[in-house]
Protein backbone atom coordinates (compact mmCIF):
# COMPACT_ATOMS: atom_id res chain seq x y z
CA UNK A 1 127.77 104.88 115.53
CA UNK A 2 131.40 106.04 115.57
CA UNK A 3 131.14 108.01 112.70
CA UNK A 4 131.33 112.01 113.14
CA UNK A 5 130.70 114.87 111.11
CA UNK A 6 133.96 116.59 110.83
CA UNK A 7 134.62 120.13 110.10
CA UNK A 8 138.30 120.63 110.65
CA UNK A 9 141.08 119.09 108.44
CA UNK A 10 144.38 118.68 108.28
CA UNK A 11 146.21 119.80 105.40
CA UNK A 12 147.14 116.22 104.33
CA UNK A 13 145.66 115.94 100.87
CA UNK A 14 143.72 112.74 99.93
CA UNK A 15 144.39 111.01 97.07
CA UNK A 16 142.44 110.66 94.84
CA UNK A 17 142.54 106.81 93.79
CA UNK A 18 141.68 105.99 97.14
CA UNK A 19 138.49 108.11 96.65
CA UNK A 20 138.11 106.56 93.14
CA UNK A 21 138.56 103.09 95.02
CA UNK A 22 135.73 104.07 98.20
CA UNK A 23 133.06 105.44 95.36
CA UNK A 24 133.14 102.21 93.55
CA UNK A 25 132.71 100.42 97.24
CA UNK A 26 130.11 103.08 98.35
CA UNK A 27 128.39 102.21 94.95
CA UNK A 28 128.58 98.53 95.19
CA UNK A 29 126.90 98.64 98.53
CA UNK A 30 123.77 100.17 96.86
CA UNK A 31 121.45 97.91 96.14
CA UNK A 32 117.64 98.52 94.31
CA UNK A 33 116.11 97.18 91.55
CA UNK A 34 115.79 100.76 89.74
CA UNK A 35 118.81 101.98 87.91
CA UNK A 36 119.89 105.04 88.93
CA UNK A 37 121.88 107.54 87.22
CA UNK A 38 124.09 110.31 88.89
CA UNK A 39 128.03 111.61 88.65
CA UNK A 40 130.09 113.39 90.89
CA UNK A 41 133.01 116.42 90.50
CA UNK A 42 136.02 116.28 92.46
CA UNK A 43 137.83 118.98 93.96
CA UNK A 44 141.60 118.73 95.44
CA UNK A 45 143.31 121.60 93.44
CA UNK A 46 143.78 125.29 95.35
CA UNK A 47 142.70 126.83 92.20
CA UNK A 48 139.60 124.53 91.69
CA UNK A 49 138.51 125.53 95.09
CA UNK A 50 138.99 128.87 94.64
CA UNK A 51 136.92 128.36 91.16
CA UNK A 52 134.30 126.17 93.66
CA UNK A 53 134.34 128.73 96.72
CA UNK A 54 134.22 132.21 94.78
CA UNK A 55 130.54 130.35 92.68
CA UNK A 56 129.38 129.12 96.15
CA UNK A 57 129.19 132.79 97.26
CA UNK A 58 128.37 134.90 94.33
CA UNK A 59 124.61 134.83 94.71
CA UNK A 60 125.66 136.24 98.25
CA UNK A 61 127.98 138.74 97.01
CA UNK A 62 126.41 139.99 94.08
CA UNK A 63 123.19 140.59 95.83
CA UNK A 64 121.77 144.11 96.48
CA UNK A 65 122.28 143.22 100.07
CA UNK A 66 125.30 141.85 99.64
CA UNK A 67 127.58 145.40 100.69
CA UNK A 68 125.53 145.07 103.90
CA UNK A 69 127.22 141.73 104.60
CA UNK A 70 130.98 141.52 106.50
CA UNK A 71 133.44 140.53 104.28
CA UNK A 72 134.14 138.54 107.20
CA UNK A 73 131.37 136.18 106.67
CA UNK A 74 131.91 135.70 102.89
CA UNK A 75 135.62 135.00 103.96
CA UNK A 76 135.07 132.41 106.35
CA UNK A 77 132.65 130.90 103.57
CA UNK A 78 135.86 130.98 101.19
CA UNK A 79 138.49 130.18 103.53
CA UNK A 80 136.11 126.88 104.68
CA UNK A 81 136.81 126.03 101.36
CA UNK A 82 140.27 126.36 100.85
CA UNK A 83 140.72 124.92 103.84
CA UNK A 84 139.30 121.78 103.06
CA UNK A 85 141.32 119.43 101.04
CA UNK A 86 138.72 117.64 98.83
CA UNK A 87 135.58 118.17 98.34
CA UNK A 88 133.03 115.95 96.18
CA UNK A 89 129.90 117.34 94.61
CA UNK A 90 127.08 114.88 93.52
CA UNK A 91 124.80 115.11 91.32
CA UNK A 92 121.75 112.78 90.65
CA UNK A 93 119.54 112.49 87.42
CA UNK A 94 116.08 114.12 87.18
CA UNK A 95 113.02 112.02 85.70
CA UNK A 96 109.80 112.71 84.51
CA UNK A 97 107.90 110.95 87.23
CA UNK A 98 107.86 111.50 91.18
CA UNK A 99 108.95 108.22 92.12
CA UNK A 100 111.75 107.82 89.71
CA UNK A 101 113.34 110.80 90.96
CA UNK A 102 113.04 109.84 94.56
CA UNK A 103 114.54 106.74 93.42
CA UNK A 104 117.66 108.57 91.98
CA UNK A 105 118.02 110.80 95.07
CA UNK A 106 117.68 108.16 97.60
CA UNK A 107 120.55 106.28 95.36
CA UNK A 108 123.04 109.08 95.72
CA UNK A 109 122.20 109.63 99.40
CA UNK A 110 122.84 105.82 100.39
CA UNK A 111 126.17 106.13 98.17
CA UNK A 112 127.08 109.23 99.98
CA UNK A 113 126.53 107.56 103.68
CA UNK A 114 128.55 104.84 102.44
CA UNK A 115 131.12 107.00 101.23
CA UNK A 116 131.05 108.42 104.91
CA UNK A 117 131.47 105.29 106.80
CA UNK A 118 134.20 104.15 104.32
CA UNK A 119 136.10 106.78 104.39
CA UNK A 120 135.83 106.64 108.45
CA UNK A 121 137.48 103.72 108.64
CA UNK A 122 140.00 105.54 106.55
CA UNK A 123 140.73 107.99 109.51
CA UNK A 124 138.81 110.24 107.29
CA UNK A 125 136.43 112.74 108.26
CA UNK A 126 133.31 114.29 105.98
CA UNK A 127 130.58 116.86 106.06
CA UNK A 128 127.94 116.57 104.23
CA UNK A 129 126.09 120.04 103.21
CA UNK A 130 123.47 121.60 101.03
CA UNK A 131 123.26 125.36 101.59
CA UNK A 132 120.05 127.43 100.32
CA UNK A 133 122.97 130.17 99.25
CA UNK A 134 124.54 127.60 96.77
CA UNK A 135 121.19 127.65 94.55
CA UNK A 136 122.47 130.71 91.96
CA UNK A 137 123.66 130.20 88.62
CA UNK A 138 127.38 130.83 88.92
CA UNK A 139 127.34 127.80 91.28
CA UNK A 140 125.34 125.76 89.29
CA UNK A 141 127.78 126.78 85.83
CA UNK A 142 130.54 125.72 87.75
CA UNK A 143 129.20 122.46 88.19
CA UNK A 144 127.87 122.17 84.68
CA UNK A 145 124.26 121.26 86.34
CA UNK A 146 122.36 120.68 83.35
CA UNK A 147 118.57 120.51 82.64
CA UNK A 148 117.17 117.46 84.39
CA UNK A 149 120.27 116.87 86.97
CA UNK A 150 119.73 117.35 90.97
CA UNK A 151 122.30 118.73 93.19
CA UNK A 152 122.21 116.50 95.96
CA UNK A 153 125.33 118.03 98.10
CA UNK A 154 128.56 118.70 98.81
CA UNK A 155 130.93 116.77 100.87
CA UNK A 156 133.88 117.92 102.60
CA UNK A 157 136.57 115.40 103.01
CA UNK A 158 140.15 115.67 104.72
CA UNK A 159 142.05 113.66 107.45
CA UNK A 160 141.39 114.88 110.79
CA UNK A 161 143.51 115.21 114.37
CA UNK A 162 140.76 114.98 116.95
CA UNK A 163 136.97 113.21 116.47
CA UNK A 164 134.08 115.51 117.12
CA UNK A 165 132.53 114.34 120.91
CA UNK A 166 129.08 112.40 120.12
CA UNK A 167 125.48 114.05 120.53
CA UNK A 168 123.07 111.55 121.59
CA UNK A 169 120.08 110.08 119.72
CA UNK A 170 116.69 109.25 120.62
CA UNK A 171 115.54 105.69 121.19
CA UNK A 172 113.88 104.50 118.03
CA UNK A 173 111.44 103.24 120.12
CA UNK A 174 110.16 106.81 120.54
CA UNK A 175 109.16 107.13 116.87
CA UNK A 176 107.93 103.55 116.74
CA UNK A 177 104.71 102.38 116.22
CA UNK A 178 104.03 98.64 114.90
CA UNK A 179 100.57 96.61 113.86
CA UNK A 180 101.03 93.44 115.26
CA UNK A 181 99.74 90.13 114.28
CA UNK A 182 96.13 89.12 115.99
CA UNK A 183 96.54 85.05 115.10
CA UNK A 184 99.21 82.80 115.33
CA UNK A 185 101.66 82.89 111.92
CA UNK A 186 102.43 80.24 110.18
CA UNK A 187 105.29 77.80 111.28
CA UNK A 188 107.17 78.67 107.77
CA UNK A 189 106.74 82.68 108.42
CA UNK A 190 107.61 81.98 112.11
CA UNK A 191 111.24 80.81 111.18
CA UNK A 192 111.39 83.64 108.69
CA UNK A 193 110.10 86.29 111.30
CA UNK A 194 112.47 89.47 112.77
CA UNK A 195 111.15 90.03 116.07
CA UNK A 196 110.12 93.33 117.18
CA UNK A 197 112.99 93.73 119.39
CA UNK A 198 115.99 92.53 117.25
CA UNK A 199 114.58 95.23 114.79
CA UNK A 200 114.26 98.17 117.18
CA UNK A 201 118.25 96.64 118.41
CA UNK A 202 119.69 97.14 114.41
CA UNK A 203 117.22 100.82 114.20
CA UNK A 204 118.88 102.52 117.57
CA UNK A 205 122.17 101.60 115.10
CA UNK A 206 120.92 102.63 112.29
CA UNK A 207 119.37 106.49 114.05
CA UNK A 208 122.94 107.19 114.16
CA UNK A 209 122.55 108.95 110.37
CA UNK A 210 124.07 112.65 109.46
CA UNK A 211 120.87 114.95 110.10
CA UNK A 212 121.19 118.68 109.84
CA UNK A 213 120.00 119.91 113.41
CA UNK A 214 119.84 116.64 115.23
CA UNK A 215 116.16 116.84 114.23
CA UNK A 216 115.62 112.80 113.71
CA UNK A 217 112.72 113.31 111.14
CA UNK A 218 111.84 109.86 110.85
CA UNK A 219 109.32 107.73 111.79
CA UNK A 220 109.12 103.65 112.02
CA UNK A 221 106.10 101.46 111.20
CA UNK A 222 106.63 97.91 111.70
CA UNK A 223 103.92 95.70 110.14
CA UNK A 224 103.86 92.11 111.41
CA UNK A 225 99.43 92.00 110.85
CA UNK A 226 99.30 89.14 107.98
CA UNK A 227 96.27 90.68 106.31
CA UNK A 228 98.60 93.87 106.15
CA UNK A 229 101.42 92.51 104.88
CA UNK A 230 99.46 90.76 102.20
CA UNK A 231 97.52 94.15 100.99
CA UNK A 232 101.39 95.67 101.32
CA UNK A 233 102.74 93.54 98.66
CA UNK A 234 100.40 89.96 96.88
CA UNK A 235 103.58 88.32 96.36
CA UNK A 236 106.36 89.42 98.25
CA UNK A 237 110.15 88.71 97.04
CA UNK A 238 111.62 86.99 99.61
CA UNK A 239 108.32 85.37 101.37
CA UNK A 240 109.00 87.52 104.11
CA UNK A 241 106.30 88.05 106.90
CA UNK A 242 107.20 92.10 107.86
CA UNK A 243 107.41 95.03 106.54
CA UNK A 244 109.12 98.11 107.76
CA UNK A 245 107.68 101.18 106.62
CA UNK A 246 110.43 104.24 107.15
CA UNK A 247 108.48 107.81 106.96
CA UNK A 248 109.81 111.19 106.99
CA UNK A 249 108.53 114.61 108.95
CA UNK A 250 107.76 116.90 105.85
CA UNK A 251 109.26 120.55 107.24
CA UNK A 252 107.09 123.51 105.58
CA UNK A 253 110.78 124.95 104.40
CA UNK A 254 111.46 123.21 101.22
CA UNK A 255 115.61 123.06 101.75
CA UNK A 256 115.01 121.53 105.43
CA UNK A 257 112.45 118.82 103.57
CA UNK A 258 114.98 118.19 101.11
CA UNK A 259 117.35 117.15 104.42
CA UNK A 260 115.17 115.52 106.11
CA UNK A 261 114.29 113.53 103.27
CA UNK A 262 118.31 112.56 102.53
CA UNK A 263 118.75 111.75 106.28
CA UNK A 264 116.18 109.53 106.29
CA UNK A 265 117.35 107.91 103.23
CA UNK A 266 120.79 107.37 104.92
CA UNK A 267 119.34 105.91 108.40
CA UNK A 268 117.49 103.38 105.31
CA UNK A 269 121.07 102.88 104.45
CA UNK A 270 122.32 101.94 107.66
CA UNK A 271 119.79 99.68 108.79
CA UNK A 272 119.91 97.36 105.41
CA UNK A 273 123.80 97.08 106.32
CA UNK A 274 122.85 96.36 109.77
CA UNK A 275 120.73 93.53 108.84
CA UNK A 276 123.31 92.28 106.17
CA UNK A 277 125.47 92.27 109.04
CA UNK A 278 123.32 89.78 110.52
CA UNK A 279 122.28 88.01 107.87
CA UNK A 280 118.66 88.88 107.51
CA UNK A 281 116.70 90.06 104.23
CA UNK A 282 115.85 93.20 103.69
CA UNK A 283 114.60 94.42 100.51
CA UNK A 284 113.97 97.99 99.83
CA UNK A 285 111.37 99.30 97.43
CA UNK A 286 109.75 102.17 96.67
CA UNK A 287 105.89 100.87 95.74
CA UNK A 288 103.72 102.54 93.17
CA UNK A 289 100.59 103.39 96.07
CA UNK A 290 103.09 105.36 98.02
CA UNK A 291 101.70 108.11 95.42
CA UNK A 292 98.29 107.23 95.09
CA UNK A 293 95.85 108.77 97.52
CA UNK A 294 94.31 105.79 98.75
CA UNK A 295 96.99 103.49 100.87
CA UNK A 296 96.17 99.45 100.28
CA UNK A 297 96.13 99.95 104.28
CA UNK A 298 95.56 102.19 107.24
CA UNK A 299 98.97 103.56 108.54
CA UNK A 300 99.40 105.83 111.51
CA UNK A 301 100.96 108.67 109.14
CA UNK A 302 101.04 112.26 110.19
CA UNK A 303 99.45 114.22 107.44
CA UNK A 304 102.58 115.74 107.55
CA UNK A 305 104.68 112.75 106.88
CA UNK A 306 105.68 111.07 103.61
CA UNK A 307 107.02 107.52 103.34
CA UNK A 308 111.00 107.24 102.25
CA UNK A 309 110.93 103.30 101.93
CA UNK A 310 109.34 99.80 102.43
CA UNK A 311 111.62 97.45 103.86
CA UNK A 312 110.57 93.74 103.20
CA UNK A 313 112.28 91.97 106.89
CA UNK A 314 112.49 88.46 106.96
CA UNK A 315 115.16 86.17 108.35
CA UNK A 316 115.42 83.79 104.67
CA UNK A 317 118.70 85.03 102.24
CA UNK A 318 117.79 87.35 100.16
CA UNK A 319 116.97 87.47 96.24
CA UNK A 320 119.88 89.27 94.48
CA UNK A 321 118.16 92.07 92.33
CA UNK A 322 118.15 92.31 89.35
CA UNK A 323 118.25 96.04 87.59
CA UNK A 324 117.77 96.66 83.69
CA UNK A 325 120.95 97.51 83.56
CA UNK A 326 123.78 98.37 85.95
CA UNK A 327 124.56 101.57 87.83
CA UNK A 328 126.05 104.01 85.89
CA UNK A 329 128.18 107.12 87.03
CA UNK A 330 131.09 108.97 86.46
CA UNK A 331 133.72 111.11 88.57
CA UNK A 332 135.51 114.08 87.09
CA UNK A 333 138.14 115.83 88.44
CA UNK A 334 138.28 119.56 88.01
């Protein structure tokens, strides 16, 4: 809830084996049972951010309607960039089916909002951007994005004098809807149950994710019904009693999807630390009928919403996963 996005830096540079040191943290706090694949570059160097600001603009510049554009705003574009002291660019692995990739991007995002709150309690300050103008191919050759890799974004990272004043968020409860329970549960599910409450409490923490706008595209399903939760998931993991179904507002511009989609992913992110925090289970997945057309049951989705995550809630520790193999990525400096 403290954390800011910052767009001002000090000219301080940041090392970087204490950003080697936060990735591995930001990494280790991501937790799935899908692998997923991604790398980041790393930028400190005047003359790699030259390299990095003069690819960012070229699609602008070198447009016919580029001469028609102030140098002023390509400069401010460049100087933004120089002026920065680091800057990290990730990149997450493609796949050949829809939910693998989602899996992939939804990795990187969480590591990114990790990053962002470690590096916060480094007195330093990040922003987190994904501008339609960096899609050309001078960007992308800079970065050495090869067939089947995904620019997620760019963050900007520096020390900062002054934190950015807060904007205010809306209640989760305004984006909450939940199908409750018509008989009695269980006395075993009862001691394993998150009430309502406690789990809007760790969401109005967790709404407090970087979203381009302030638009808070997400929406919160909270299914307590037993029926439901059985059709949800046969046999769930941790024999929890809830599920928390996270969906995002799909915008009809592809780039702000793509945002909403990553802040949704990090507000995902928050609220599984949250609940770590207070000890609870919950076990993110991204099931197989999230893709079919027929849902196992009826949710109270906007046809213009898509679901992010299932979040299995229960009170009982939860079941390490267990991936194929571990996460793999890599950090180059240029």
């Amino acid at each position: 809830m403290e954390r800011r996005s910052v767009r001002k830096y000090k000219g301080e540079p940041v090392q970087v084996e204490l950003m080697n040191s936060l990735l591995q943290q930001a990494a280790s706090l991501w937790t799935s049972e899908m692998s997923s694949h991604w790398r980041c570059l790393y930028y400190d160097s005047m003359e790699a951010r030259v390299r990095l600001a003069e690819s960012m603009i070229a699609k602008v510049t070198g447009s016919q309607w580029g001469k028609l554009i102030p140098s002023k705003v390509t400069g401010l574009l460049t100087k933004t960039v120089l002026n920065t002291p680091a800057l990290l660019v990730f990149i997450a692995e493609d796949a050949a089916n829809e939910r693998q990739r989602d899996e992939n991007y939804a990795a990187v995002c969480s590591i990114m909002q990790n990053l962002q709150l470690l590096g916060w309690q480094h007195g330093l300050g990040m922003l987190w951007y994904t501008e339609p103008f960096m899609s050309n191919p001078s960007f992308f050759n800079e970065i050495g994005l090869k067939s089947g890799e995904r620019l997620v974004g760019v963050l900007n990272i520096g020390y900062f004098d002054k934190s950015p004043k807060a904007r205010k968020r809306t209640p989760a409860e305004q984006n909450w809807t939940e199908l409750a329970a018509t008989a009695k549960p269980t006395q075993a599910a009862k001691g394993q149950y998150v009430a309502s409450k406690d789990v809007l409490e760790a969401l109005n923490i967790a709404v407090w994710a970087p979203n381009d706008g302030m638009r808070e595209p997400w929406h919160f399903i909270y299914v307590t019904d037993h029926e439901a939760v059985a059709r949800l998931t046969p046999s769930p993991v941790n024999g929890s009693p809830s599920f928390l179904i996270v969906a995002a507002k799909k915008e009809a511009d592809p780039h702000k999807q793509q945002e909403d989609y990553a802040a949704v992913c990090c507000l995902v992110q928050n609220f599984q630390l949250v609940a770590a925090d207070k000890g609870w289970s919950a076990r993110r997945s991204i099931p197989e009928w999230i893709y079919e057309h027929q849902l196992p049951i009826s949710l109270p989705l906007d046809p213009q919403e898509r679901i992010v995550a299932v979040l299995e809630i229960g009170t009982a520790t939860q079941t390490p996963y267990s991936p194929a193999t571990s996460p793999t990525f890599n950090i180059a400096r240029l």
